[in-house]
Protein backbone atom coordinates (compact mmCIF):
# COMPACT_ATOMS: atom_id res chain seq x y z
CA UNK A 1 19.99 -2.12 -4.98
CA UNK A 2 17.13 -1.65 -2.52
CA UNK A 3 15.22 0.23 -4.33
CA UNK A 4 15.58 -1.54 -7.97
CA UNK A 5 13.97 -4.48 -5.53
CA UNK A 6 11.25 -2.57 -4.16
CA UNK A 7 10.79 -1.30 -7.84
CA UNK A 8 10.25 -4.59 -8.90
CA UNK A 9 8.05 -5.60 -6.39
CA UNK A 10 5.77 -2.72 -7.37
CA UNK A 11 6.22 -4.41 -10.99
CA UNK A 12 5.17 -7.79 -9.91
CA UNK A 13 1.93 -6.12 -8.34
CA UNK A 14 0.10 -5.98 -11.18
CA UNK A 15 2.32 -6.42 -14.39
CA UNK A 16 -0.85 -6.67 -16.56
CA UNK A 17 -1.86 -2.99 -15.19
CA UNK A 18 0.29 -0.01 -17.40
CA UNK A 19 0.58 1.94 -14.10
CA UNK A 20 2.38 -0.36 -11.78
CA UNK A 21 4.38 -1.74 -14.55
CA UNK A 22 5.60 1.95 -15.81
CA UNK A 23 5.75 2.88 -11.71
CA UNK A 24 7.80 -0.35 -11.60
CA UNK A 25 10.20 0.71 -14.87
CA UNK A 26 10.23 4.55 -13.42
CA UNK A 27 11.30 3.11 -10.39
CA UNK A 28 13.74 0.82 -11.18
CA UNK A 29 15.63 3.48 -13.97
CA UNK A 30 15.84 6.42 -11.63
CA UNK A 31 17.23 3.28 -8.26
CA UNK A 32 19.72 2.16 -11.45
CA UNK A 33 20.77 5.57 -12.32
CA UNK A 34 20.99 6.67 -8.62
CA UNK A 35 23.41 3.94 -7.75
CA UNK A 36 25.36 4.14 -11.07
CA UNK A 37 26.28 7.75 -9.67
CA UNK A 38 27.36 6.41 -6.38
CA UNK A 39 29.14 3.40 -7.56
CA UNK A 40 31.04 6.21 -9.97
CA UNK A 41 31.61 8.48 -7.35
CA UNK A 42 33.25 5.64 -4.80
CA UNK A 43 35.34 4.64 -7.86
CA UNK A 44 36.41 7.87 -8.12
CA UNK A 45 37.81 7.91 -4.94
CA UNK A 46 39.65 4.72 -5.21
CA UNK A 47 41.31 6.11 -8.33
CA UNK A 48 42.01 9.52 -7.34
CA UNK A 49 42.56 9.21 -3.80
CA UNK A 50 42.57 12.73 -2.39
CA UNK A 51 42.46 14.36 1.07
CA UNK A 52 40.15 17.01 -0.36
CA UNK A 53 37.54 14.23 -1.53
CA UNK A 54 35.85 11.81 0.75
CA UNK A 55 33.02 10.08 1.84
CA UNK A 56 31.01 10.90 4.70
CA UNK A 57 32.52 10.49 8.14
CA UNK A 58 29.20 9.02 9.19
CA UNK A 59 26.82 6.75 7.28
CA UNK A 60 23.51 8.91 6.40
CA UNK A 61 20.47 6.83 6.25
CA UNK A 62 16.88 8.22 6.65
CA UNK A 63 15.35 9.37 10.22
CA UNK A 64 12.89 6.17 9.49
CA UNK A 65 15.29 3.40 8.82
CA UNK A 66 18.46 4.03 10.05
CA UNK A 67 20.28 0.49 8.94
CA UNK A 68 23.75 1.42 10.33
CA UNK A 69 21.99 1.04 13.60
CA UNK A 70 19.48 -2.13 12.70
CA UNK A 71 22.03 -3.84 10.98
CA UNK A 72 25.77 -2.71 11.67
CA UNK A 73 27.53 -5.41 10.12
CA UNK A 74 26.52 -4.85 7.13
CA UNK A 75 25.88 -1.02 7.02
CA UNK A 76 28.57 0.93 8.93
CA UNK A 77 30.85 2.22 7.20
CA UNK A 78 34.76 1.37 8.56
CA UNK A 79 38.10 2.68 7.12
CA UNK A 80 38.44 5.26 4.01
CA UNK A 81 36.57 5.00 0.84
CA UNK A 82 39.64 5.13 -1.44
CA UNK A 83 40.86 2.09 0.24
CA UNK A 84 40.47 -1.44 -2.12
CA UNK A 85 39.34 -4.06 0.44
CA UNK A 86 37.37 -6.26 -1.78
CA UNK A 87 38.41 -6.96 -5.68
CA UNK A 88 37.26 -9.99 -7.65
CA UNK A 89 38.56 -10.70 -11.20
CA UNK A 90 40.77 -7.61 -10.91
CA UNK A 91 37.69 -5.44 -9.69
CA UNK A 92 36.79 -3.71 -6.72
CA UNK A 93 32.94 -3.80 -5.45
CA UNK A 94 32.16 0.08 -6.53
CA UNK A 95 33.66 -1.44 -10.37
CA UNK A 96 31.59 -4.07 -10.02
CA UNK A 97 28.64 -2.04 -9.37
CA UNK A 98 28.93 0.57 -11.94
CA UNK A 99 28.81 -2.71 -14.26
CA UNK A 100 25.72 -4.03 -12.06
CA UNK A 101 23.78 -0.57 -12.65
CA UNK A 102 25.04 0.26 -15.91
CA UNK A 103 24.39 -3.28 -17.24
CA UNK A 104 20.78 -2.30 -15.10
CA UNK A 105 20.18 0.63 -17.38
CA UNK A 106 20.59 -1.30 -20.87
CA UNK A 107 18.14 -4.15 -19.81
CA UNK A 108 15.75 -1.43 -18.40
CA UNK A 109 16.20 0.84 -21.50
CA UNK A 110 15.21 -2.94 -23.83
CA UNK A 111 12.51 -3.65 -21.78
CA UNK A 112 11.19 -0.01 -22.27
CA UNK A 113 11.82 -0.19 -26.20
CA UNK A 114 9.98 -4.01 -25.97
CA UNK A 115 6.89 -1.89 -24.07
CA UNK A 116 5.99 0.01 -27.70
CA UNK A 117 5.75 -3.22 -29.24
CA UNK A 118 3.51 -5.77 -27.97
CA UNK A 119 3.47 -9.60 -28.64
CA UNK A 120 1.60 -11.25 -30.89
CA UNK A 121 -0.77 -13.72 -29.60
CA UNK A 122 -0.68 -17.23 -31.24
CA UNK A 123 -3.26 -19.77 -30.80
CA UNK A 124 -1.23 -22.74 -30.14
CA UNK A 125 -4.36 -25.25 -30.93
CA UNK A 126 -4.00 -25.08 -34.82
């Protein structure tokens, strides 16, 4: 999710300009897809719980921005990764962000599509 954000801010730059809007769509499809994968992967391990298949023991976050230690309560991780500790409307969060990403991917893949086809400038003074 961090990254479609810091995609879009590279969008809202300079929308007008072709190269920070396509840096802002290239970054914002490959964030999406990334985190589809994860969110896939965790829901795989709810489903098919399996002592052969887990997550990390420890969180891995870059040498330059390690979160778990800036902000713990949201970003150490606690407990196993199979476990459901969180559903709403009969979904857990990793379902709920494979629809988030995947739901990501269709709107980016429009807006792509809508890129080919510019709009039409009307003179509303007629």
């Amino acid at each position: 999710m961090m990254g479609v954000g810091v995609a879009a801010m590279v969008g809202i730059l300079a929308p007008k300009n072709p190269i920070f809007r396509w840096l802002g769509l290239i970054g914002w499809g490959l964030s999406a897809y990334k985190g589809l994968l994860l969110a896939m992967q965790h829901v795989d391990y709810q489903f098919n719980p399996s002592p052969f298949a887990t997550c990390d023991l420890f969180v891995t976050f870059p040498s330059w921005a390690p979160l778990n230690q800036w902000v713990p309560w949201m970003f150490e991780a606690y407990g196993d990764c199979s476990k459901v500790v969180w559903q709403f409307l009969d979904l857990s969060m990793p379902q709920w962000l494979v629809v988030i990403f995947a739901g990501n991917l269709i709107a980016l893949a429009l807006i792509v599509i809508a890129q080919f086809f510019p709009a039409k400038r009307v003179n509303p003074i007629r």
